[in-house]
Protein backbone atom coordinates (compact mmCIF):
# COMPACT_ATOMS: atom_id res chain seq x y z
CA UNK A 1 111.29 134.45 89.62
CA UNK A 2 109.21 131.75 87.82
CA UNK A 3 106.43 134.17 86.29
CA UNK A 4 109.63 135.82 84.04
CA UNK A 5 111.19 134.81 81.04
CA UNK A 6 115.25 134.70 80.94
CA UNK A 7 116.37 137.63 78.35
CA UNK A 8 119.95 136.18 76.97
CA UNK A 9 122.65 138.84 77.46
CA UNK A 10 125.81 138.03 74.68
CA UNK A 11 127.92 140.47 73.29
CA UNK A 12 127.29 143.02 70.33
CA UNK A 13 130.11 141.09 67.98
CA UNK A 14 127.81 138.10 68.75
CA UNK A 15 124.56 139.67 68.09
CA UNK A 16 126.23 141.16 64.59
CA UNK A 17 127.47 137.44 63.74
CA UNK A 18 123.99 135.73 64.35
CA UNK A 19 122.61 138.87 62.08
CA UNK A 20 125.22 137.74 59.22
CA UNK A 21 124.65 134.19 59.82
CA UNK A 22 120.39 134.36 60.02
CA UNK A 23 120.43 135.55 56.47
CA UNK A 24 121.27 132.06 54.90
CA UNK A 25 118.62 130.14 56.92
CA UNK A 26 116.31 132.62 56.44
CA UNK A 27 116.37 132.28 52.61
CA UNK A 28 115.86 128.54 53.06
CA UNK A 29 113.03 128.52 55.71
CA UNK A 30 111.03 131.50 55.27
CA UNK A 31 108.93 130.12 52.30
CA UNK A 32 108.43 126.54 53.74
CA UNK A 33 106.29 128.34 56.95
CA UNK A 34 103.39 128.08 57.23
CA UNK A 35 101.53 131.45 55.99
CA UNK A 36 99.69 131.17 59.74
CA UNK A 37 102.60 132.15 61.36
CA UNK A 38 103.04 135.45 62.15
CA UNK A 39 105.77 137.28 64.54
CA UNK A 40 109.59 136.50 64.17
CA UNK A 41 109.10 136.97 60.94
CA UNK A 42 109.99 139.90 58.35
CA UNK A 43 106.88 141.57 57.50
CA UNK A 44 104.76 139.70 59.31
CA UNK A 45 103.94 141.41 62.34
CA UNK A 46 100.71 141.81 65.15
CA UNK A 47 98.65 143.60 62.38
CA UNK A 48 98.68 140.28 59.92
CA UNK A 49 97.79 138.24 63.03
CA UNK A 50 94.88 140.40 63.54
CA UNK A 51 94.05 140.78 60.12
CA UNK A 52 93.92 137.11 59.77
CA UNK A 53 91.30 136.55 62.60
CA UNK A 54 89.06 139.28 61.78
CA UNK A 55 89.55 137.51 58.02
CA UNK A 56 88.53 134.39 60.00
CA UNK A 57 85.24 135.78 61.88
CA UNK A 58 83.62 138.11 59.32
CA UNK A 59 83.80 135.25 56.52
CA UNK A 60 81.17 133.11 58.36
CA UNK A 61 77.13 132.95 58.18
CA UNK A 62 75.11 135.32 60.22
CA UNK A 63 73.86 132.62 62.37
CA UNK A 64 76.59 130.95 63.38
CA UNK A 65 78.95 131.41 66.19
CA UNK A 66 82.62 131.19 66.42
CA UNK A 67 84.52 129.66 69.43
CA UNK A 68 88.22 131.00 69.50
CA UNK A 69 90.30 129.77 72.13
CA UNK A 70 93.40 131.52 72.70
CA UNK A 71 96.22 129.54 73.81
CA UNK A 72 99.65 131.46 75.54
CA UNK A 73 102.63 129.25 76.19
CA UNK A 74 104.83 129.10 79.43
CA UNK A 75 108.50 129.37 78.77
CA UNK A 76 108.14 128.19 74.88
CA UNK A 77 111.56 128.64 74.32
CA UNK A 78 113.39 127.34 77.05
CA UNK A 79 112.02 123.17 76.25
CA UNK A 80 113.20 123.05 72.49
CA UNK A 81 115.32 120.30 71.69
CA UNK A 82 118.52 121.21 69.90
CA UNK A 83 118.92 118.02 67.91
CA UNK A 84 115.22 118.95 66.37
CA UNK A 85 116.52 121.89 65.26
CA UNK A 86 119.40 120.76 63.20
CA UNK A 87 117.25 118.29 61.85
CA UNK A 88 114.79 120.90 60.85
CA UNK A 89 117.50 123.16 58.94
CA UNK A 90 118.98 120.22 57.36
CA UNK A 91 115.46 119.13 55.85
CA UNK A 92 115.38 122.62 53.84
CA UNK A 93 118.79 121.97 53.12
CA UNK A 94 120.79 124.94 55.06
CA UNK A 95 124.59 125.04 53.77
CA UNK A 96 126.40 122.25 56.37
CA UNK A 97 128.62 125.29 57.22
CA UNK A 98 126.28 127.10 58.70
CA UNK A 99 124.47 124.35 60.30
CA UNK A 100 127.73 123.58 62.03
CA UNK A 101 128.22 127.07 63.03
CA UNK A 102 124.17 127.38 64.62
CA UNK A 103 125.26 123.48 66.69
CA UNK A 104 127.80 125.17 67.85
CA UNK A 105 125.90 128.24 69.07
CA UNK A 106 123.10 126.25 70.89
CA UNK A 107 125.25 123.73 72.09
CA UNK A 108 127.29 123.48 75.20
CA UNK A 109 125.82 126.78 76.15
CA UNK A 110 126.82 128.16 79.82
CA UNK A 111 124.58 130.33 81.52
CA UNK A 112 124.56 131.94 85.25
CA UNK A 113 121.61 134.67 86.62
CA UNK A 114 122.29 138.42 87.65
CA UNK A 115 120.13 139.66 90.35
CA UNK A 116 121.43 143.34 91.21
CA UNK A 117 125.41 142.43 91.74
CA UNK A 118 125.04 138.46 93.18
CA UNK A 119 125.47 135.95 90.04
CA UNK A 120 124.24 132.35 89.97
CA UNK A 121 126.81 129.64 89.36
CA UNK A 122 127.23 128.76 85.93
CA UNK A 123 125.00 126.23 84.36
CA UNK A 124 125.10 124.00 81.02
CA UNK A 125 121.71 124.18 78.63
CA UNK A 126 120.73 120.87 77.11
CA UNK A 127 118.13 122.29 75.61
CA UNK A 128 116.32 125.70 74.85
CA UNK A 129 117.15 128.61 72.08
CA UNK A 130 118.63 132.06 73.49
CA UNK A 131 115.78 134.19 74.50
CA UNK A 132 116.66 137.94 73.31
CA UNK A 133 118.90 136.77 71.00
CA UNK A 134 118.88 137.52 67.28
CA UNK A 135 118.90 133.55 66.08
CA UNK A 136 116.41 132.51 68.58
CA UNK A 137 113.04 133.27 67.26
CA UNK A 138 114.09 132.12 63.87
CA UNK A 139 115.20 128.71 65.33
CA UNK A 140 112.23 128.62 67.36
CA UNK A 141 110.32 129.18 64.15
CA UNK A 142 111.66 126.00 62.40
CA UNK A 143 109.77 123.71 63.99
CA UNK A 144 106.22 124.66 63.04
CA UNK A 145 104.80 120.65 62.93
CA UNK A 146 101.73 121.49 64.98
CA UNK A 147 100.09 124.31 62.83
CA UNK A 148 101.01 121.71 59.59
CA UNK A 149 98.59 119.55 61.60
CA UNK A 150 96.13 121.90 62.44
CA UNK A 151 95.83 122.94 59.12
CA UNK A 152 94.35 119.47 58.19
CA UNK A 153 91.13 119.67 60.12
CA UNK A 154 88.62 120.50 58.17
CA UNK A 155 86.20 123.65 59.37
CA UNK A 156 89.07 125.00 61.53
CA UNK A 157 91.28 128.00 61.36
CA UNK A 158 94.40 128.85 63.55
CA UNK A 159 96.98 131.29 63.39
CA UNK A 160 100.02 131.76 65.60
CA UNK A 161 101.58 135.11 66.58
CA UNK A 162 105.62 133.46 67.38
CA UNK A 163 104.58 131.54 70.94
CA UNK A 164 100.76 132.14 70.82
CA UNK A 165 98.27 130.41 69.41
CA UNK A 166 94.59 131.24 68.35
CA UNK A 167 92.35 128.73 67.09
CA UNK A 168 88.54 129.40 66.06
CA UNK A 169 85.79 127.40 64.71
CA UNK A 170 82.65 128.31 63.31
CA UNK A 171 78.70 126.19 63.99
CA UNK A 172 74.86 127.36 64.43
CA UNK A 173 75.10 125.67 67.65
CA UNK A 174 78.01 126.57 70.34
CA UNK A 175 77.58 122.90 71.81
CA UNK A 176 78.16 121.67 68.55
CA UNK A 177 81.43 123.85 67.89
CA UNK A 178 82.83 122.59 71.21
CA UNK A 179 82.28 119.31 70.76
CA UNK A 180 83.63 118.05 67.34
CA UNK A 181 85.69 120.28 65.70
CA UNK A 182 86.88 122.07 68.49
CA UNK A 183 87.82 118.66 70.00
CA UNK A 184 89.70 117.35 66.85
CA UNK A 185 91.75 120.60 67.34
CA UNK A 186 92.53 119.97 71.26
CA UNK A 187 93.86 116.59 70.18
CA UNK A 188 96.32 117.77 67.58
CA UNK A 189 97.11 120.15 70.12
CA UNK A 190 98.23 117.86 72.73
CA UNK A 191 100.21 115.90 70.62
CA UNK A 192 101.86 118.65 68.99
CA UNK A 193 103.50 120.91 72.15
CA UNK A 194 102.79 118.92 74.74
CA UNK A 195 104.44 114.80 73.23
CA UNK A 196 106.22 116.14 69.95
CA UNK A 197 109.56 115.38 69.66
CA UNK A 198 111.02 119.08 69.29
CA UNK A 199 110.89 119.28 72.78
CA UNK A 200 113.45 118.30 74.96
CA UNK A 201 112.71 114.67 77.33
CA UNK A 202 113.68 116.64 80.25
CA UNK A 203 111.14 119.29 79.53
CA UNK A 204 108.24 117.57 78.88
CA UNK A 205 106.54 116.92 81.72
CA UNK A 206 106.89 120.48 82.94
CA UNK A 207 104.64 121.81 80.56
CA UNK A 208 102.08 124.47 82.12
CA UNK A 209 99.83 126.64 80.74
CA UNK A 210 97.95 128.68 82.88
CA UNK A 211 94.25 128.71 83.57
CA UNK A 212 93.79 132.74 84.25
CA UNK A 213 95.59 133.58 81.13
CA UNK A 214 93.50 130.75 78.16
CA UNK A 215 89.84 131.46 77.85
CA UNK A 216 86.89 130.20 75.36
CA UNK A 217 85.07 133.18 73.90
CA UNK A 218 81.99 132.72 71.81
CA UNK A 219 81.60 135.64 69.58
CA UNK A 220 78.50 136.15 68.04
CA UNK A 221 79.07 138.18 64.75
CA UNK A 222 76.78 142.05 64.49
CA UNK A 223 75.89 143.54 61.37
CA UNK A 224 78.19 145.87 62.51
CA UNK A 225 81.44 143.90 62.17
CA UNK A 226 79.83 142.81 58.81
């Protein structure tokens, strides 16, 4: 069962009172995002992620080489740390009503697994936002420190589409790509998912990504993509 993500079953009078609710934290976090991240987001869908790394590649000299390494988290939304988030929507100043109303929704949480007709006995989240609910990837997409930080290195560009993560770097020399900025970037990396504090102590040390699914590509720009 590990290799699949939990899909969050609640009811449609839920699902149409996190629709009402995820207007008024929309309005307050949608224009403090960074404009890398792409997915969970209205009008901002695969084509803009796309769009943004074919921006990325086709903007750099002839001669030099770009090293994108694409990066796909395990279970992103099951480590997030509740308290992070309501810290998060009170920093863009969400109404207190309907911060109350979102701690209630994350907290105390029971939740039990259906395989064919035998359920699970129930257990209580201390962490995590409803996969395959309507709140979740806009919670999830509150706590956006690490592309903030990636932004900062200079030569760099990143983009995130929701849980994955591209980031590319452009040199005359592929040794020289790997080795400075493309280290700079693996540091803020592993301080941002991996130590941050939006996710949950319990979590932390079973971080994985796996090894079959993140490659380096170095992609040599034709006059044809030109």
């Amino acid at each position: 069962m590990s290799p699949f993500g939990p899909v969050t079953q609640t009811g449609a009078l839920c699902k149409l009172m996190e629709r009402m609710i995820a207007r008024r934290p929309r309005d307050h976090i949608e224009h403090r995002l960074q404009p890398q991240q792409s997915g969970c987001r209205p009008q901002r869908s695969t084509v803009d992620a796309i769009m943004q790394l074919m921006a990325s590649l086709t903007r750099q000299h002839p001669q030099q080489l770009t090293t994108a390494v694409f990066i796909d988290y395990a279970r992103t939304f099951d480590p997030v740390d509740h308290g992070c988030i309501l810290k998060a929507l009170a920093k863009v100043n969400t109404p207190t009503p309907i911060q109350r109303w979102i701690a209630s929704f994350l907290q105390h949480r029971t939740v039990r697994v259906r395989v064919n007709n035998t359920f699970s006995k129930d257990v209580v989240l201390t962490c995590g936002v409803p996969q395959g609910s309507v709140l979740g990837p806009l919670l999830f997409t509150t706590l956006d420190s690490l592309s903030g930080r990636l932004g900062r290195i200079p030569d760099l560009d990143h983009g995130f589409l929701a849980d994955h993560l591209t980031i590319m770097c452009a040199d005359t020399r592929a040794d020289s790509t790997s080795s400075k900025s493309y280290k700079k970037a693996s540091t803020s990396w592993r301080r941002g998912p991996l130590n941050t504090s939006w996710m949950s102590r319990q979590r932390r040390r079973s971080r994985r990504f796996s090894g079959l699914e993140t490659r380096t590509l170095c992609i040599p720009l034709s006059r044809t993509t030109r």
